[in-house]
C-alpha atoms as a PDB file:
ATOM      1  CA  UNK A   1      97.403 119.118  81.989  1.00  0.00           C
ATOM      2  CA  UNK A   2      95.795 122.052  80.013  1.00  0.00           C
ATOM      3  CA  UNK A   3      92.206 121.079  80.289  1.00  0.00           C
ATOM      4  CA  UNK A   4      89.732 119.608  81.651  1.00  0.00           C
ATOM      5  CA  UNK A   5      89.509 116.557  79.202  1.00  0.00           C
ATOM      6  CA  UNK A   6      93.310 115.563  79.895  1.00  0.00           C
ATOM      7  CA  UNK A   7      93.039 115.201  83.316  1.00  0.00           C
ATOM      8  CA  UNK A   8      92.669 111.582  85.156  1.00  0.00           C
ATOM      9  CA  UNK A   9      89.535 110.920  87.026  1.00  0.00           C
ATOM     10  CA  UNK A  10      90.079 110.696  90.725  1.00  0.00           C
ATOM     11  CA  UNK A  11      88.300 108.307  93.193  1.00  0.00           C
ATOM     12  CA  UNK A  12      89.525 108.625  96.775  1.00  0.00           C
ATOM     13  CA  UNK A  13      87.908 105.816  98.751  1.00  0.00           C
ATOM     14  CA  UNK A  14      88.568 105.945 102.622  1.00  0.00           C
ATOM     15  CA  UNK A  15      87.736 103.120 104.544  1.00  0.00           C
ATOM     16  CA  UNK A  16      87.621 102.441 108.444  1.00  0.00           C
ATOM     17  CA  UNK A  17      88.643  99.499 110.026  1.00  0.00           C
ATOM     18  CA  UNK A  18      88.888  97.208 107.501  1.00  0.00           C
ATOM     19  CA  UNK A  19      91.612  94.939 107.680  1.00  0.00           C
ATOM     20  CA  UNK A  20      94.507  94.295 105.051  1.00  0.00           C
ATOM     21  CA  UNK A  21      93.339  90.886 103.909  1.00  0.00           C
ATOM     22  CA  UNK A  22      89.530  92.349 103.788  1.00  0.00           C
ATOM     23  CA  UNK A  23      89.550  93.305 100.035  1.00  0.00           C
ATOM     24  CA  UNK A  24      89.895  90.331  97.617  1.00  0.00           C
ATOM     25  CA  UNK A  25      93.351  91.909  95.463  1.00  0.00           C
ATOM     26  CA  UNK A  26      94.941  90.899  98.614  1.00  0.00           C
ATOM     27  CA  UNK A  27      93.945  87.851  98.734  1.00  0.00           C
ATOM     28  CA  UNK A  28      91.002  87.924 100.636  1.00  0.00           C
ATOM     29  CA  UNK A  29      88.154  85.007 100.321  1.00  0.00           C
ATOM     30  CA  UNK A  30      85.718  88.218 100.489  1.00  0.00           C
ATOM     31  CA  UNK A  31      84.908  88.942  97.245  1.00  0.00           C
ATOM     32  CA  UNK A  32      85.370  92.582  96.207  1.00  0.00           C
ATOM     33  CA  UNK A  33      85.326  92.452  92.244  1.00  0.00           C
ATOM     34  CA  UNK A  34      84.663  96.554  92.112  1.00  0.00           C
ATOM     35  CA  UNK A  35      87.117  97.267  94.251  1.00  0.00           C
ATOM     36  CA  UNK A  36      89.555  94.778  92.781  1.00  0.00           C
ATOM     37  CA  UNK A  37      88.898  96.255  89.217  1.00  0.00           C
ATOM     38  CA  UNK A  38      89.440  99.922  90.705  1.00  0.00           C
ATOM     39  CA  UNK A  39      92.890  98.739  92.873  1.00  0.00           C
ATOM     40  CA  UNK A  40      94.115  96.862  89.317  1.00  0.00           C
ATOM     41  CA  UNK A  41      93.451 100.058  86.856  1.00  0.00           C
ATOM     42  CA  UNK A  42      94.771 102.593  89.525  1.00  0.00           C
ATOM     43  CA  UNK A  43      97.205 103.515  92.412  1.00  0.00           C
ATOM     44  CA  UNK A  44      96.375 102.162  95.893  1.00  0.00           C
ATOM     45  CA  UNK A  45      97.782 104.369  98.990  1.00  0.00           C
ATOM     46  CA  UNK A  46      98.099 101.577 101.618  1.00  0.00           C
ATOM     47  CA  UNK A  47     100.918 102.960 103.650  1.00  0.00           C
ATOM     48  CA  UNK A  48      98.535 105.655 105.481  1.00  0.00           C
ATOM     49  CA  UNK A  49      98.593 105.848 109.242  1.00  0.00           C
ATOM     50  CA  UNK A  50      95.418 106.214 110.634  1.00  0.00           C
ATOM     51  CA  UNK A  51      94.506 107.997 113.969  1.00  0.00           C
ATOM     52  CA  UNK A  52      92.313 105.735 116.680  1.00  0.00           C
ATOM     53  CA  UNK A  53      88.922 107.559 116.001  1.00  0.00           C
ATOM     54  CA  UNK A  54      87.728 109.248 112.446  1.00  0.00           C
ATOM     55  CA  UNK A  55      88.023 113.186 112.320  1.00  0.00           C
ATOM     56  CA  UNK A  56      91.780 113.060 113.206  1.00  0.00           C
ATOM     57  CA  UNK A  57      92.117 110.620 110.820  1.00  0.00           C
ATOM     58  CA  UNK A  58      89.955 112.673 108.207  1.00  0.00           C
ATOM     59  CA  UNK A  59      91.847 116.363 108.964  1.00  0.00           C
ATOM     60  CA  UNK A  60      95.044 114.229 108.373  1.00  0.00           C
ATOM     61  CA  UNK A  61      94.111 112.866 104.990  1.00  0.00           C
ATOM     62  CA  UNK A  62      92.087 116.131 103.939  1.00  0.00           C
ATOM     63  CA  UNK A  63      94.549 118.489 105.240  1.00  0.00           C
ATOM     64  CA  UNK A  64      98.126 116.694 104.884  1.00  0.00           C
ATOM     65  CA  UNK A  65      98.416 117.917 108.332  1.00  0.00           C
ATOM     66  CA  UNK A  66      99.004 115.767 111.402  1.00  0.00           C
ATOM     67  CA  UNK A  67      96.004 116.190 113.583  1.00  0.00           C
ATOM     68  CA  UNK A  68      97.663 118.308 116.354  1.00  0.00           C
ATOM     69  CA  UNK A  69      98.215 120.792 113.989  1.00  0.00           C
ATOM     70  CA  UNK A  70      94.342 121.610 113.068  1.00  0.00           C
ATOM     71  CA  UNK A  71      93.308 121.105 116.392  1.00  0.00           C
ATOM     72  CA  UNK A  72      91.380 117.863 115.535  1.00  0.00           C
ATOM     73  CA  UNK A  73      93.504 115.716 117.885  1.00  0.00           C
ATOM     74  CA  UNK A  74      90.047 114.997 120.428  1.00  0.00           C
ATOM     75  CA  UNK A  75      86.918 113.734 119.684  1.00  0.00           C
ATOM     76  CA  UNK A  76      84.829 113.291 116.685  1.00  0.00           C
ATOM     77  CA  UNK A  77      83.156 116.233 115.083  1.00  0.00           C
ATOM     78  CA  UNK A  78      79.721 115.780 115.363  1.00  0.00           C
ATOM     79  CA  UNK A  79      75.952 116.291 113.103  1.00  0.00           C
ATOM     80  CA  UNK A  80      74.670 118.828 115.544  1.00  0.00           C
ATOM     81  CA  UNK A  81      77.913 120.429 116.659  1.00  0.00           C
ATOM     82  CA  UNK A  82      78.250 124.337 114.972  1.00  0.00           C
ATOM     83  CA  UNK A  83      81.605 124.402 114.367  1.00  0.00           C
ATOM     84  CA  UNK A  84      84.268 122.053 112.119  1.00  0.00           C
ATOM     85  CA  UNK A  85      88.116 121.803 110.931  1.00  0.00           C
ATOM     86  CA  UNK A  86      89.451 125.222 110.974  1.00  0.00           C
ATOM     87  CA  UNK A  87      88.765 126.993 107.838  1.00  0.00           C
ATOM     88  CA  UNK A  88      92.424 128.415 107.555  1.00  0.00           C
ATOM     89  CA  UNK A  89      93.579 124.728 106.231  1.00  0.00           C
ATOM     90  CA  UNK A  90      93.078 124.177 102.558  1.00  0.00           C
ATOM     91  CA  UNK A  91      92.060 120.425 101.894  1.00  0.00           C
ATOM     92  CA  UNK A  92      92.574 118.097  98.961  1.00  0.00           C
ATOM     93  CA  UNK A  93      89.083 119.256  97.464  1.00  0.00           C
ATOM     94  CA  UNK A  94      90.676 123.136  97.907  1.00  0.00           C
ATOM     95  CA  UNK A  95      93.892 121.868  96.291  1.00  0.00           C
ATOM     96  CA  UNK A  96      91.885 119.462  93.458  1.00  0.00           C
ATOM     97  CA  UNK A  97      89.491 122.603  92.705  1.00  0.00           C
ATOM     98  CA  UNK A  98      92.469 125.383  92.156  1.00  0.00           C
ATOM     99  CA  UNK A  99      93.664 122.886  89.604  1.00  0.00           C
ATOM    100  CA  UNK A 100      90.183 122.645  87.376  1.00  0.00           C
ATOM    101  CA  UNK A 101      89.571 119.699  89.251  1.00  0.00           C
ATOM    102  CA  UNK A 102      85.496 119.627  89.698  1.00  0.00           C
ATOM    103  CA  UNK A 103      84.725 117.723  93.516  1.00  0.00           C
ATOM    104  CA  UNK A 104      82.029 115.864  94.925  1.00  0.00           C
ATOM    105  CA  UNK A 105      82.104 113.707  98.079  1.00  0.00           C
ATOM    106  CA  UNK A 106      79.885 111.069  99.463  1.00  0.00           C
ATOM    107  CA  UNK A 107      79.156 109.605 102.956  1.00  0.00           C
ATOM    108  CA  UNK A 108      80.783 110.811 106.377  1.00  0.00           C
ATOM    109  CA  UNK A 109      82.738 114.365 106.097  1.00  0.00           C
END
């Protein structure tokens, strides 16, 4: 892509525990029209293994590193502690911004 203007829009969504028949474009009888609308006009990773508690499971995604690897394997990272994933990983906002990508994220780290 050579600018800005070319490139596709990218909404990551990460949910917890929300089971596969939870979102209505797999049949759920939840409704979930936005998230329908978003699954039907984009691609859906649903083949993602998730770790039993959420900052493994985030240093994974935002990484592409298993968990061991960053040191993220125990525990949840949390508001008041000081320190955070090792700065020495690059993440997909790192990756995203090196390409002209501009990032933003919302909710839990």
């Amino acid at each position: 892509f050579d600018d800005a203007a070319s490139k596709p829009n990218i909404v990551f969504i990460l949910a917890d525990d929300y089971g596969f028949h939870d979102v209505g474009y797999h049949g759920s009888r939840i409704r979930t029209p936005n998230m329908d609308k978003l699954a039907g006009e984009g691609v859906k990773l649903e083949n993602y293994y998730v770790q039993p508690i959420c900052t493994p499971t985030r240093s994974q995604l935002l990484t592409g590193r298993y968990q061991i690897h960053t040191g993220m394997q125990h525990g949840i990272i949390q508001p008041h502690q000081p320190t955070g994933m090792p700065l020495q990983f690059p993440t997909m906002a790192d990756t995203l911004k090196a390409g002209g990508y501009a990032t933003h994220m919302v909710g839990k780290w």
